[in-house]
C-alpha atoms as a PDB file:
ATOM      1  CA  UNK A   1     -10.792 -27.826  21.643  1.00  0.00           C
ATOM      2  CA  UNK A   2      -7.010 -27.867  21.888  1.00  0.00           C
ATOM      3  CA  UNK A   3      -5.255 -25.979  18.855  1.00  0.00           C
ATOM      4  CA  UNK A   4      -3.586 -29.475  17.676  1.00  0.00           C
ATOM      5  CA  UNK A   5      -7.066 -31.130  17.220  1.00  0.00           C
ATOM      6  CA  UNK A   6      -7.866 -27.530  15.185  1.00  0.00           C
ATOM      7  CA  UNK A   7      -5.385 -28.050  12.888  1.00  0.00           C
ATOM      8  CA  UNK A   8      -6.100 -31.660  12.480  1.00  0.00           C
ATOM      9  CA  UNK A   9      -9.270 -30.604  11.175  1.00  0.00           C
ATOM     10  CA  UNK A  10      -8.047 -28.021   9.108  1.00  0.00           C
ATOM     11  CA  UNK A  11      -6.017 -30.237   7.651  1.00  0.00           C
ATOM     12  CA  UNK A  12      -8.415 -32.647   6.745  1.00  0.00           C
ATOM     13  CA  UNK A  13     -10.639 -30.102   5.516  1.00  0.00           C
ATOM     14  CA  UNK A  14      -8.457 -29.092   3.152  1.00  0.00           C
ATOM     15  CA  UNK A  15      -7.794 -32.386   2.040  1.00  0.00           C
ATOM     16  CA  UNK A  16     -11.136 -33.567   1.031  1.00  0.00           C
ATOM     17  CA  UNK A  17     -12.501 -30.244  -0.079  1.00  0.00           C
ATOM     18  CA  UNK A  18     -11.899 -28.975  -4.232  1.00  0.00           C
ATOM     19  CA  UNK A  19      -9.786 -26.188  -3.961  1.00  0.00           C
ATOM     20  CA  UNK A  20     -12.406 -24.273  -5.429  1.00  0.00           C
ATOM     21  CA  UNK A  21     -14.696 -24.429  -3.025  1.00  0.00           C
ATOM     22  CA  UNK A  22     -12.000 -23.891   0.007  1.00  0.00           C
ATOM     23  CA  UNK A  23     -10.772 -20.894  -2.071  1.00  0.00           C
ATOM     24  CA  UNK A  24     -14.563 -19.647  -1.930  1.00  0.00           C
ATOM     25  CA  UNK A  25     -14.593 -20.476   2.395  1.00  0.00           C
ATOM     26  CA  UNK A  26     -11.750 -18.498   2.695  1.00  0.00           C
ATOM     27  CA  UNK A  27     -13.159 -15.406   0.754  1.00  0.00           C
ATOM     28  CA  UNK A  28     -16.148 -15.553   2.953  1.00  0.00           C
ATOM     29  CA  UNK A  29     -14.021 -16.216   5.506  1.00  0.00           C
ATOM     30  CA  UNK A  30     -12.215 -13.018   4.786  1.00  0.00           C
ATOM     31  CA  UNK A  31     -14.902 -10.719   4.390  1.00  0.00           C
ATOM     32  CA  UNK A  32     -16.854 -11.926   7.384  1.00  0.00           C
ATOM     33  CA  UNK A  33     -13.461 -10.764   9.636  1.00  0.00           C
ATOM     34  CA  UNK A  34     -13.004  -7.753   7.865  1.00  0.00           C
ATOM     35  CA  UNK A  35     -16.949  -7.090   8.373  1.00  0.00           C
ATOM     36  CA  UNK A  36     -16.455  -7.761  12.444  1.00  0.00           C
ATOM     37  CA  UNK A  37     -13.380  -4.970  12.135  1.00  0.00           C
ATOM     38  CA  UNK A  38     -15.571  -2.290  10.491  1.00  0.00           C
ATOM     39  CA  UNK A  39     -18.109  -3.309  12.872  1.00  0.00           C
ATOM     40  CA  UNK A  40     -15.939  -2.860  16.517  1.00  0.00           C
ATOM     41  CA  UNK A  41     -14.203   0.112  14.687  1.00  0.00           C
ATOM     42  CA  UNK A  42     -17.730   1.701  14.316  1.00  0.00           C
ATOM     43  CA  UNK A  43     -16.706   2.850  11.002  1.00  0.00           C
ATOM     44  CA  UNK A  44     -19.194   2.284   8.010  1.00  0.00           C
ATOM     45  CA  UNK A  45     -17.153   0.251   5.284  1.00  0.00           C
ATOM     46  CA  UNK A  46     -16.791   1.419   1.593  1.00  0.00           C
ATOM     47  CA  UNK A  47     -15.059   4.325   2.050  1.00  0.00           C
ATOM     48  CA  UNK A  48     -17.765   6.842   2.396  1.00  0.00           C
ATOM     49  CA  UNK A  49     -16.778  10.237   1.182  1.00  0.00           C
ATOM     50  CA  UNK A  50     -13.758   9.148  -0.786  1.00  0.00           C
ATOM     51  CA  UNK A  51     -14.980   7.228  -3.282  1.00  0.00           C
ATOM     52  CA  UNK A  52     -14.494   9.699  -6.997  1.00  0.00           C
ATOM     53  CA  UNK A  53     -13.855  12.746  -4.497  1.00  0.00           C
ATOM     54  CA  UNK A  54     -10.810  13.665  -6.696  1.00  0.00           C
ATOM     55  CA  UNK A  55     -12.825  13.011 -10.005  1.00  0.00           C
ATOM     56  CA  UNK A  56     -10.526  14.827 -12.766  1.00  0.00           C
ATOM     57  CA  UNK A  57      -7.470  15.603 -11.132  1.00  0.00           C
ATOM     58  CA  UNK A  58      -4.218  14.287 -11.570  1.00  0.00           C
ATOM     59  CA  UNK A  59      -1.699  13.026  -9.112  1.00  0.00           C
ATOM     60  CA  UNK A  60       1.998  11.571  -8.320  1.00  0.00           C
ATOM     61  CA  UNK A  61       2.263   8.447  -6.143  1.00  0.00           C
ATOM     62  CA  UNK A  62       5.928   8.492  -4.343  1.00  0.00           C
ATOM     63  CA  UNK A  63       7.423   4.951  -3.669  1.00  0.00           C
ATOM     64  CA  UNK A  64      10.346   4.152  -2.028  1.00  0.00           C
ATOM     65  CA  UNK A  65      12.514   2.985  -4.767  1.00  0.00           C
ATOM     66  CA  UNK A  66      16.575   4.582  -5.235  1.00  0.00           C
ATOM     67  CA  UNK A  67      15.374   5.910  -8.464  1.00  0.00           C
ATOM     68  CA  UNK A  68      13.857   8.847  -6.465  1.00  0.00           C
ATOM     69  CA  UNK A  69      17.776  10.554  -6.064  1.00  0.00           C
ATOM     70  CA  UNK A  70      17.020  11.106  -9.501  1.00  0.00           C
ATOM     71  CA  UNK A  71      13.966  13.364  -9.039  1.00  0.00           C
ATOM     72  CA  UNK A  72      13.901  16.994  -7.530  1.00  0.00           C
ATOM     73  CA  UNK A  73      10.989  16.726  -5.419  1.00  0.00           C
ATOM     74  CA  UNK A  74      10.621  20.172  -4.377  1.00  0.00           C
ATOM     75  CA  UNK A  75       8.797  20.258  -8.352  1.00  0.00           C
ATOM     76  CA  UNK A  76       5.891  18.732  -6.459  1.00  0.00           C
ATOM     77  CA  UNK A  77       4.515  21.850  -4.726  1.00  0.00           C
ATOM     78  CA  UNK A  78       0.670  22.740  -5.740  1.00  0.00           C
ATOM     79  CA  UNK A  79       0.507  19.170  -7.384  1.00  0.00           C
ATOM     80  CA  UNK A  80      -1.347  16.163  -5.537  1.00  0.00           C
ATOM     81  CA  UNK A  81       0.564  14.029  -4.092  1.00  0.00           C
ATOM     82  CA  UNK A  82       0.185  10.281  -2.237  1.00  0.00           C
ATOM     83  CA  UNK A  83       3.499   9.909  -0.413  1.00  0.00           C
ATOM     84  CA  UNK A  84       3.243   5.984   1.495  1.00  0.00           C
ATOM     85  CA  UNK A  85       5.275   3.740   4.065  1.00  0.00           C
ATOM     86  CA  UNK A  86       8.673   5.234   5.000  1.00  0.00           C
ATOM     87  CA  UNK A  87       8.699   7.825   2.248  1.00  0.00           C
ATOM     88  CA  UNK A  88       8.030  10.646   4.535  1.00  0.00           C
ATOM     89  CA  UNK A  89      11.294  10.977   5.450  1.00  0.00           C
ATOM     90  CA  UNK A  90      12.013  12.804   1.967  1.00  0.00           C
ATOM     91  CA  UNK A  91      13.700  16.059   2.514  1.00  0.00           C
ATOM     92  CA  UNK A  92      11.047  17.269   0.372  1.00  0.00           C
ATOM     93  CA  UNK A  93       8.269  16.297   2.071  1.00  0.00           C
ATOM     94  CA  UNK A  94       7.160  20.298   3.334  1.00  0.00           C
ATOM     95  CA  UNK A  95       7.110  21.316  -0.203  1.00  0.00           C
ATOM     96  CA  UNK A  96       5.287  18.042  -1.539  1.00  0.00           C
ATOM     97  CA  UNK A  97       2.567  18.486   1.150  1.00  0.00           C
ATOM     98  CA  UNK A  98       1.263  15.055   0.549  1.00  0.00           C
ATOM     99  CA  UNK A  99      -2.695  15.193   0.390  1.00  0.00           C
ATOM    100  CA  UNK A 100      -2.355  11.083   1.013  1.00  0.00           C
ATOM    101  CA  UNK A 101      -0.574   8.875   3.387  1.00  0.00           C
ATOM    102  CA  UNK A 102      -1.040   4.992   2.164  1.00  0.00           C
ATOM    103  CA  UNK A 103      -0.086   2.673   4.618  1.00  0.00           C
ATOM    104  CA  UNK A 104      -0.167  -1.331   4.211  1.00  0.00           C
ATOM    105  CA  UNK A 105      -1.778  -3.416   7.009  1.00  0.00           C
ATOM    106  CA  UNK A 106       1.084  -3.412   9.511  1.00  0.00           C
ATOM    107  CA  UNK A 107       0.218  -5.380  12.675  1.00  0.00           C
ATOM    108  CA  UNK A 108      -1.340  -8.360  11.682  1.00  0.00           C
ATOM    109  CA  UNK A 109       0.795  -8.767   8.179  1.00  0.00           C
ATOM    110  CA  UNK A 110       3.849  -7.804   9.175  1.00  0.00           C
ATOM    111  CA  UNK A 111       3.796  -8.871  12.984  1.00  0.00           C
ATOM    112  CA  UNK A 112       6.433 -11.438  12.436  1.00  0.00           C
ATOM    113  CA  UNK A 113       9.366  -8.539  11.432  1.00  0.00           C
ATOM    114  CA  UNK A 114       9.159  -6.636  14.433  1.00  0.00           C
ATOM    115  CA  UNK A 115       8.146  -6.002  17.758  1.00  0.00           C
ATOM    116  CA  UNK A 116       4.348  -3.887  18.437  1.00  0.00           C
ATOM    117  CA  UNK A 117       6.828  -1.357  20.210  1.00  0.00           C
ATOM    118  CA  UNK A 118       9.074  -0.631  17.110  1.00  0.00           C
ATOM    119  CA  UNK A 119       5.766  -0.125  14.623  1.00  0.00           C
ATOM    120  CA  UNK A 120       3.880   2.364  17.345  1.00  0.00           C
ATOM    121  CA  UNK A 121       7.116   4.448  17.283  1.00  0.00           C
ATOM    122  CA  UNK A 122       7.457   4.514  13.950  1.00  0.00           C
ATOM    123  CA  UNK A 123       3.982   5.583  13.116  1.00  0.00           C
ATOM    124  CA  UNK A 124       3.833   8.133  16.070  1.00  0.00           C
ATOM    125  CA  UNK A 125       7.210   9.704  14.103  1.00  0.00           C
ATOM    126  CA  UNK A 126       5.330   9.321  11.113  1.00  0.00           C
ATOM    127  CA  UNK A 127       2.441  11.288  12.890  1.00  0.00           C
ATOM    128  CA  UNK A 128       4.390  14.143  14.335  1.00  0.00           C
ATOM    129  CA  UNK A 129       6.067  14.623  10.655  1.00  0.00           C
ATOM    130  CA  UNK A 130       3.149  14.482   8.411  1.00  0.00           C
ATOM    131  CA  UNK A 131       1.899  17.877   7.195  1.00  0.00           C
ATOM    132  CA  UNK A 132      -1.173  17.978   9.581  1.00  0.00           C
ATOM    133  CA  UNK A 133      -4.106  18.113   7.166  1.00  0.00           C
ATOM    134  CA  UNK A 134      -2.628  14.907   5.549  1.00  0.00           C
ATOM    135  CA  UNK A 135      -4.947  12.013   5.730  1.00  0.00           C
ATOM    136  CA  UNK A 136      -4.049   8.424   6.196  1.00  0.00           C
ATOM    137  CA  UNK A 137      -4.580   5.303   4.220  1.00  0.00           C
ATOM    138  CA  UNK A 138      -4.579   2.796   6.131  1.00  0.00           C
ATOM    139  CA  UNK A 139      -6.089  -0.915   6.809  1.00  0.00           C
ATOM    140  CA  UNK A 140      -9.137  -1.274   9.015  1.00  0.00           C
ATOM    141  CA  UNK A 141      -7.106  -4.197  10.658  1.00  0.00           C
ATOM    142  CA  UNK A 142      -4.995  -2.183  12.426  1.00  0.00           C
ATOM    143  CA  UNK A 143      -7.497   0.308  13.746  1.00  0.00           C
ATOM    144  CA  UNK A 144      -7.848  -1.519  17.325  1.00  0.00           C
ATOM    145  CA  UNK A 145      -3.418  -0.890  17.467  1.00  0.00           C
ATOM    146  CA  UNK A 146      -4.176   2.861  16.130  1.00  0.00           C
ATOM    147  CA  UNK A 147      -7.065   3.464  18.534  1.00  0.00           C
ATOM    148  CA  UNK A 148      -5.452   2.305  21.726  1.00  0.00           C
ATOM    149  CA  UNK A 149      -1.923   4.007  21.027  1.00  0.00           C
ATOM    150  CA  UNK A 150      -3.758   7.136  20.250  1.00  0.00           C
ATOM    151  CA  UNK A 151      -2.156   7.512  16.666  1.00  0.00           C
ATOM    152  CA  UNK A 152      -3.323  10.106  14.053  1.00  0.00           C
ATOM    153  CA  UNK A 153      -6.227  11.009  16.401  1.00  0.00           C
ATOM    154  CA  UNK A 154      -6.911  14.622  14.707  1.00  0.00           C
ATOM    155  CA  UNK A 155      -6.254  13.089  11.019  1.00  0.00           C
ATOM    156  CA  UNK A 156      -8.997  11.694   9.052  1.00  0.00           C
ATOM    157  CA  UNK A 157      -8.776   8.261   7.671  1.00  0.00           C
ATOM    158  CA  UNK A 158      -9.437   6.315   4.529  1.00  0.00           C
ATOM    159  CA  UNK A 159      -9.993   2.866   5.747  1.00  0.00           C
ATOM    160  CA  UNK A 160      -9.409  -0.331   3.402  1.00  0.00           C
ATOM    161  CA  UNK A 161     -10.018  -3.931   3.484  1.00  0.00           C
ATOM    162  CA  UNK A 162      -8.836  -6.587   1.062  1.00  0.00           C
ATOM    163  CA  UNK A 163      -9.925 -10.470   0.201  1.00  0.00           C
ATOM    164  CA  UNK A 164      -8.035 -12.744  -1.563  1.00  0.00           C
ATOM    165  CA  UNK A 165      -7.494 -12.477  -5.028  1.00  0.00           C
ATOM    166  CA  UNK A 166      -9.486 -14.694  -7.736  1.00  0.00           C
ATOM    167  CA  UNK A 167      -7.116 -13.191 -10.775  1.00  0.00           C
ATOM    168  CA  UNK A 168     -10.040 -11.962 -12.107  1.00  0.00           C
ATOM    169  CA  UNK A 169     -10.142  -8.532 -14.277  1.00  0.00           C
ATOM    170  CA  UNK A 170     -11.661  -6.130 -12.079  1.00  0.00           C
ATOM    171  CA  UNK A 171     -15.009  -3.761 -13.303  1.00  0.00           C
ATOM    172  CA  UNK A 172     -13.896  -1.385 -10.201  1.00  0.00           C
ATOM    173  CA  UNK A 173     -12.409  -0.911  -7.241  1.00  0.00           C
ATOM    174  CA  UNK A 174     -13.867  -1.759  -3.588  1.00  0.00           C
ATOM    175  CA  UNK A 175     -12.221   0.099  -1.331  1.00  0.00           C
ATOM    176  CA  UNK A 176     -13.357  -2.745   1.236  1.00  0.00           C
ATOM    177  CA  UNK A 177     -12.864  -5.476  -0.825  1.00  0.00           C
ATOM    178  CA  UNK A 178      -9.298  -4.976  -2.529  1.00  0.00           C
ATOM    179  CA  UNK A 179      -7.729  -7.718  -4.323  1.00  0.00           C
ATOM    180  CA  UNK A 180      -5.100  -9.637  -2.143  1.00  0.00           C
ATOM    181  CA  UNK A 181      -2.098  -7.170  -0.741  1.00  0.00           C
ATOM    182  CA  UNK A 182       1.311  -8.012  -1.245  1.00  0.00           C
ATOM    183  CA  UNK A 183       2.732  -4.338  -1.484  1.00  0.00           C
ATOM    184  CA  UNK A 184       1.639  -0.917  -0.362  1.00  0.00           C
ATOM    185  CA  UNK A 185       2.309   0.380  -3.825  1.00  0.00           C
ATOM    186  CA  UNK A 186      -1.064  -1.427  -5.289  1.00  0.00           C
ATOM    187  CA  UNK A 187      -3.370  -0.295  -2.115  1.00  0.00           C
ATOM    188  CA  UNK A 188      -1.521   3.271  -3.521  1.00  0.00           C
ATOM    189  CA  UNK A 189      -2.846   2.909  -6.402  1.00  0.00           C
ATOM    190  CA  UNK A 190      -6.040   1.300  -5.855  1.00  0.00           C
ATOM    191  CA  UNK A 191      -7.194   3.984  -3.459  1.00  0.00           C
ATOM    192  CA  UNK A 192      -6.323   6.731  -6.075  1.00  0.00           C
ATOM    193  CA  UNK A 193      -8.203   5.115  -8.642  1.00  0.00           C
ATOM    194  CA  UNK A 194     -11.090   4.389  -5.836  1.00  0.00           C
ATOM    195  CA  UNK A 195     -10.775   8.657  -5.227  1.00  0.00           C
ATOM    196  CA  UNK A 196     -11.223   9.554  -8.777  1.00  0.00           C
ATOM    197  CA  UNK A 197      -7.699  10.582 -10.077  1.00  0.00           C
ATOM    198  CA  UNK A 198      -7.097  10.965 -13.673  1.00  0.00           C
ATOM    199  CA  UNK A 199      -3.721  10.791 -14.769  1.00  0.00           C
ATOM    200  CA  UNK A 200      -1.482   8.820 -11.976  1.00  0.00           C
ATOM    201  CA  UNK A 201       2.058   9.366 -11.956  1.00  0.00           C
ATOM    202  CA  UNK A 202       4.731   6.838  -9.994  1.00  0.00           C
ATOM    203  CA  UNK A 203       7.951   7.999  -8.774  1.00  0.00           C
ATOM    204  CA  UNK A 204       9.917   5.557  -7.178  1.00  0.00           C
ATOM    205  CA  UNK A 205       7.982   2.138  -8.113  1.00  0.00           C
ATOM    206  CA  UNK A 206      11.231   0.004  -9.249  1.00  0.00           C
ATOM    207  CA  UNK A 207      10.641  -3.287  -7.407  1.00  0.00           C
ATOM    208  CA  UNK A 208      14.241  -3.622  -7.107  1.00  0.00           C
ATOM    209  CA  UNK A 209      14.129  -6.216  -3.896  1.00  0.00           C
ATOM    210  CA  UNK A 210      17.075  -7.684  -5.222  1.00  0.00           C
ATOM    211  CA  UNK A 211      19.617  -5.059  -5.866  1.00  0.00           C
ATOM    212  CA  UNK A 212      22.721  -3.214  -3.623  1.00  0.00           C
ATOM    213  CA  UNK A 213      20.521  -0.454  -2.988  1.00  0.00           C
ATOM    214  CA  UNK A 214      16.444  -1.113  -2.159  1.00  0.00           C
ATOM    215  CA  UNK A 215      15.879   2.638  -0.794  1.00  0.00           C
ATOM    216  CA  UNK A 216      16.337   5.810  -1.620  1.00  0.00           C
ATOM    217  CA  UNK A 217      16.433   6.542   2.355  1.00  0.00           C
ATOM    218  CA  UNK A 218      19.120   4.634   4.518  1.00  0.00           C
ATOM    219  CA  UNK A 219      18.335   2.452   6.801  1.00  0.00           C
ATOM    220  CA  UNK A 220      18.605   4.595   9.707  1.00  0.00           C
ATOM    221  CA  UNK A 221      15.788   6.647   8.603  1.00  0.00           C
ATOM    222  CA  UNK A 222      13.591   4.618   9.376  1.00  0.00           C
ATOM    223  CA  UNK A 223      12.036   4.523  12.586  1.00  0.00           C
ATOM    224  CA  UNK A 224      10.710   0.543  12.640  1.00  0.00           C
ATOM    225  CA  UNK A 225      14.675  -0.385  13.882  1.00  0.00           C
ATOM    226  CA  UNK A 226      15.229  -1.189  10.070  1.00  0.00           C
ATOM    227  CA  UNK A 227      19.121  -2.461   9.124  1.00  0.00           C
ATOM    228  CA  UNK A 228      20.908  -3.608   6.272  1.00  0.00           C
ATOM    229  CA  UNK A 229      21.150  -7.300   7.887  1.00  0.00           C
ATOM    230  CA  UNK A 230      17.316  -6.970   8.819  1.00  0.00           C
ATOM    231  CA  UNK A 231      16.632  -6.147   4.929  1.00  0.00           C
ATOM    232  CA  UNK A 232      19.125  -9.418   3.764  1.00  0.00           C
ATOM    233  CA  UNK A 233      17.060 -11.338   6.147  1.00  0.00           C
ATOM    234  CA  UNK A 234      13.620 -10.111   4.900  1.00  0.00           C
ATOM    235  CA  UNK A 235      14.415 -11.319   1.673  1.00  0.00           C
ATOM    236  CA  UNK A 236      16.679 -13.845   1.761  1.00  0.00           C
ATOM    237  CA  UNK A 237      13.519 -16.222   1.004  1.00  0.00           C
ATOM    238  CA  UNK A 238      14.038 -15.270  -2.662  1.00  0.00           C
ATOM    239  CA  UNK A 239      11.522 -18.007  -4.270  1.00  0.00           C
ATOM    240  CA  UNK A 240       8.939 -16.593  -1.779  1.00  0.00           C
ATOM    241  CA  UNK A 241       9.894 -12.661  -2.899  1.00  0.00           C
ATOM    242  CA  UNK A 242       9.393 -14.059  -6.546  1.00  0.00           C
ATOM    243  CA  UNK A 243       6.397 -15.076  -6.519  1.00  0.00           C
ATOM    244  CA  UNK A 244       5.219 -12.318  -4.327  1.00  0.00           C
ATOM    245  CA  UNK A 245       6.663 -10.021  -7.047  1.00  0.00           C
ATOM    246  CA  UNK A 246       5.118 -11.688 -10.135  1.00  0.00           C
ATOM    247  CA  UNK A 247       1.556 -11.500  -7.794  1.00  0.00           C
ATOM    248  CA  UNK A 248       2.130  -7.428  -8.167  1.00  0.00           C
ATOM    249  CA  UNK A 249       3.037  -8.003 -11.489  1.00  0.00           C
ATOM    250  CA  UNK A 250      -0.035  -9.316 -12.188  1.00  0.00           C
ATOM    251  CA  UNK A 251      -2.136  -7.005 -10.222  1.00  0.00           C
ATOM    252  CA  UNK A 252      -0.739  -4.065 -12.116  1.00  0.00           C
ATOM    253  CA  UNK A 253      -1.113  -5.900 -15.382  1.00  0.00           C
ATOM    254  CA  UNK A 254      -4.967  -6.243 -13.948  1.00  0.00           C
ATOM    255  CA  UNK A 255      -5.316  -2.108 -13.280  1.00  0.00           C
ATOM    256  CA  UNK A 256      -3.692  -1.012 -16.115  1.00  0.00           C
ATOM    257  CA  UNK A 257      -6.652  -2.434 -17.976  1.00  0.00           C
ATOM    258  CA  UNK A 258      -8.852  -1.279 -15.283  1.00  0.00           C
ATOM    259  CA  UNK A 259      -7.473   2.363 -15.134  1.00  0.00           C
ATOM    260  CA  UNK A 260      -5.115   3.187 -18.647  1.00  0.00           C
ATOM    261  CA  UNK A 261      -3.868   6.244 -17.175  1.00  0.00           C
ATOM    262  CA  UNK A 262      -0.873   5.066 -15.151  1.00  0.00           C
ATOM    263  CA  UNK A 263       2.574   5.849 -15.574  1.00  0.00           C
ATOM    264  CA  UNK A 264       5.682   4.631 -14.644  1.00  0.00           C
ATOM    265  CA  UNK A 265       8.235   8.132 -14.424  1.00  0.00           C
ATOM    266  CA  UNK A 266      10.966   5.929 -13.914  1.00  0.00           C
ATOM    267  CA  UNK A 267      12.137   5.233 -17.687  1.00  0.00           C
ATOM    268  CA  UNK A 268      14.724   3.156 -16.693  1.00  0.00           C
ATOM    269  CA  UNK A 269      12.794   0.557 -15.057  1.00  0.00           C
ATOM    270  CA  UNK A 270      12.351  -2.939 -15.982  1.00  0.00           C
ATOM    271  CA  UNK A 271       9.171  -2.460 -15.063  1.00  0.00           C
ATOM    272  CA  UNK A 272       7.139  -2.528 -18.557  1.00  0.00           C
ATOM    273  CA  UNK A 273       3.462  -2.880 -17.779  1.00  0.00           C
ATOM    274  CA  UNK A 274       2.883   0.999 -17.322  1.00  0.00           C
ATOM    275  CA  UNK A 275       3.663   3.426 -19.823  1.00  0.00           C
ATOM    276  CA  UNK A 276       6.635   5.732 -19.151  1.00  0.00           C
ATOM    277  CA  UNK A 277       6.724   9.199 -19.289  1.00  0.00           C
ATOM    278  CA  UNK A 278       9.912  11.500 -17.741  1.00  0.00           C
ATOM    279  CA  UNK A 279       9.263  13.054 -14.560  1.00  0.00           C
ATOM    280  CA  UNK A 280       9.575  16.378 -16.247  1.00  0.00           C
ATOM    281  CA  UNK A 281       7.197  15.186 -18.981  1.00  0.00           C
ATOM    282  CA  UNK A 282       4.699  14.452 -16.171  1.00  0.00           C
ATOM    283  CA  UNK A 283       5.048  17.749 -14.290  1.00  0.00           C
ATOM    284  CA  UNK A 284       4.074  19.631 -17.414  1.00  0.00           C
ATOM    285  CA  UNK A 285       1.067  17.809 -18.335  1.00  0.00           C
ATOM    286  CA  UNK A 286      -0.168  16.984 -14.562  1.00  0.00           C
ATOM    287  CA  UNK A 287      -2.725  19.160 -13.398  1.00  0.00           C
ATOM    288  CA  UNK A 288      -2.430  21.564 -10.773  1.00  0.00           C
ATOM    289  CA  UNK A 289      -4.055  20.312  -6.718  1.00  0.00           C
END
């Protein structure tokens, strides 16, 4: 079966089904592939051994926004922290000593931005600059890419899975089962919720896709080839960025109900679903790793 005749009947699936019930194929869709991954992986799904292992603590999640120049980082030592993405290239990142790692799913999602080549030597720099008994968060999609390029062999792993999203509330979190990705900042905070934190702090969450200045790192920090055109380019599609946006917006909207403990240390941000606390606020009342 050629892949034009596939599509044909793809297309005339989708045409003649309710878009409930194709919504419903594609969830089972969805969780019959991430099943199969678990599966070749050899890794038992559900997050065994994470799940409410940090029951009572507290932590800081560090994203990547400009607002973290504001921040002196090195205020971070003894408390838990969940660095993710490019974020490790803080100056800071010794005396933070990140307990987490969160990573989104970058082969398959993101395969279209740059080469296999680029993303291996990114994460093996990411690997040789992680404090060694940091563990990763990362999806169970890429695991085959991971395996085979011998990446973060002697770290252990937290692997996640996600479905697409009904925009129902959620009763928990399903470390195997997480509500359609669009950023790494919600499988962040999803997997500290799934662990058992307390009070979660975010440093750096601003969203800012649109601004002069998206990181707090330049470009040249990052190890994935990463340039000021390539960012322009990324998000030139600004309807598609939108809507991807208002999707996190949502999400959030969804976990703050879920988990009321979240706060944004940003106070400047437009960002209004979490309540704001100053990073100095935070460090007082967060308790100790």
């Amino acid at each position: 079966m050629n892949n034009s005749f596939k599509e044909q009947c793809k297309e005339l699936v989708r045409q003649c089904c309710p878009p409930a019930l194709l919504y419903q194929m594609q969830r089972l869709r969805t969780k019959i592939d991430n099943y199969r991954a678990y599966h070749q992986a050899g890794i038992e799904h559900g997050g065994k051994g994470f799940e409410s292992i940090h029951r009572g603590e507290d932590c800081f999640i560090l994203g990547a926004g400009p607002s973290v120049l504001g921040y002196d980082l090195s205020k971070l030592s003894g408390k838990n922290v969940i660095t993710v993405a490019n974020t490790y290239v803080h100056s800071c990142l010794k005396e933070m000593n990140p307990k987490y790692h969160v990573l989104p799913n970058v082969f398959r999602s993101h395969a279209a931005y740059y080469s296999k080549e680029n993303y291996v030597n990114w994460l093996r720099d990411m690997d040789a600059r992680l404090p060694k008994k940091t563990i990763m968060v990362m999806s169970i999609h890429d695991w085959q890419e991971i395996n085979s390029n011998d990446l973060f062999s002697s770290r252990k792993v937290l692997w996640f899975s996600d479905i697409p999203w009904d925009k129902q509330q959620l009763t928990t979190i399903n470390i195997s089962a997480l509500p359609g990705i669009h950023s790494v900042s919600e499988v962040a905070i999803m997997s500290a919720i799934f662990m058992g934190y307390e009070n979660i702090y975010l440093l750096g969450f601003d969203h800012n896709y649109f601004s002069d200045k998206k990181y707090f790192y330049a470009c040249e920090d990052h190890k994935v080839g990463l340039t000021e055109a390539r960012v322009d380019d990324l998000l030139r599609d600004t309807a598609n960025e939108t809507m991807g946006t208002a999707l996190v917006m949502q999400r959030y909207s969804m976990l703050k109900v879920l988990h009321p403990h979240i706060f944004n240390c940003n106070v400047d941000s437009y960002i209004e679903i979490f309540p704001k606390i100053s990073f100095d606020e935070a460090l007082k009342n967060a308790k100790n790793s």
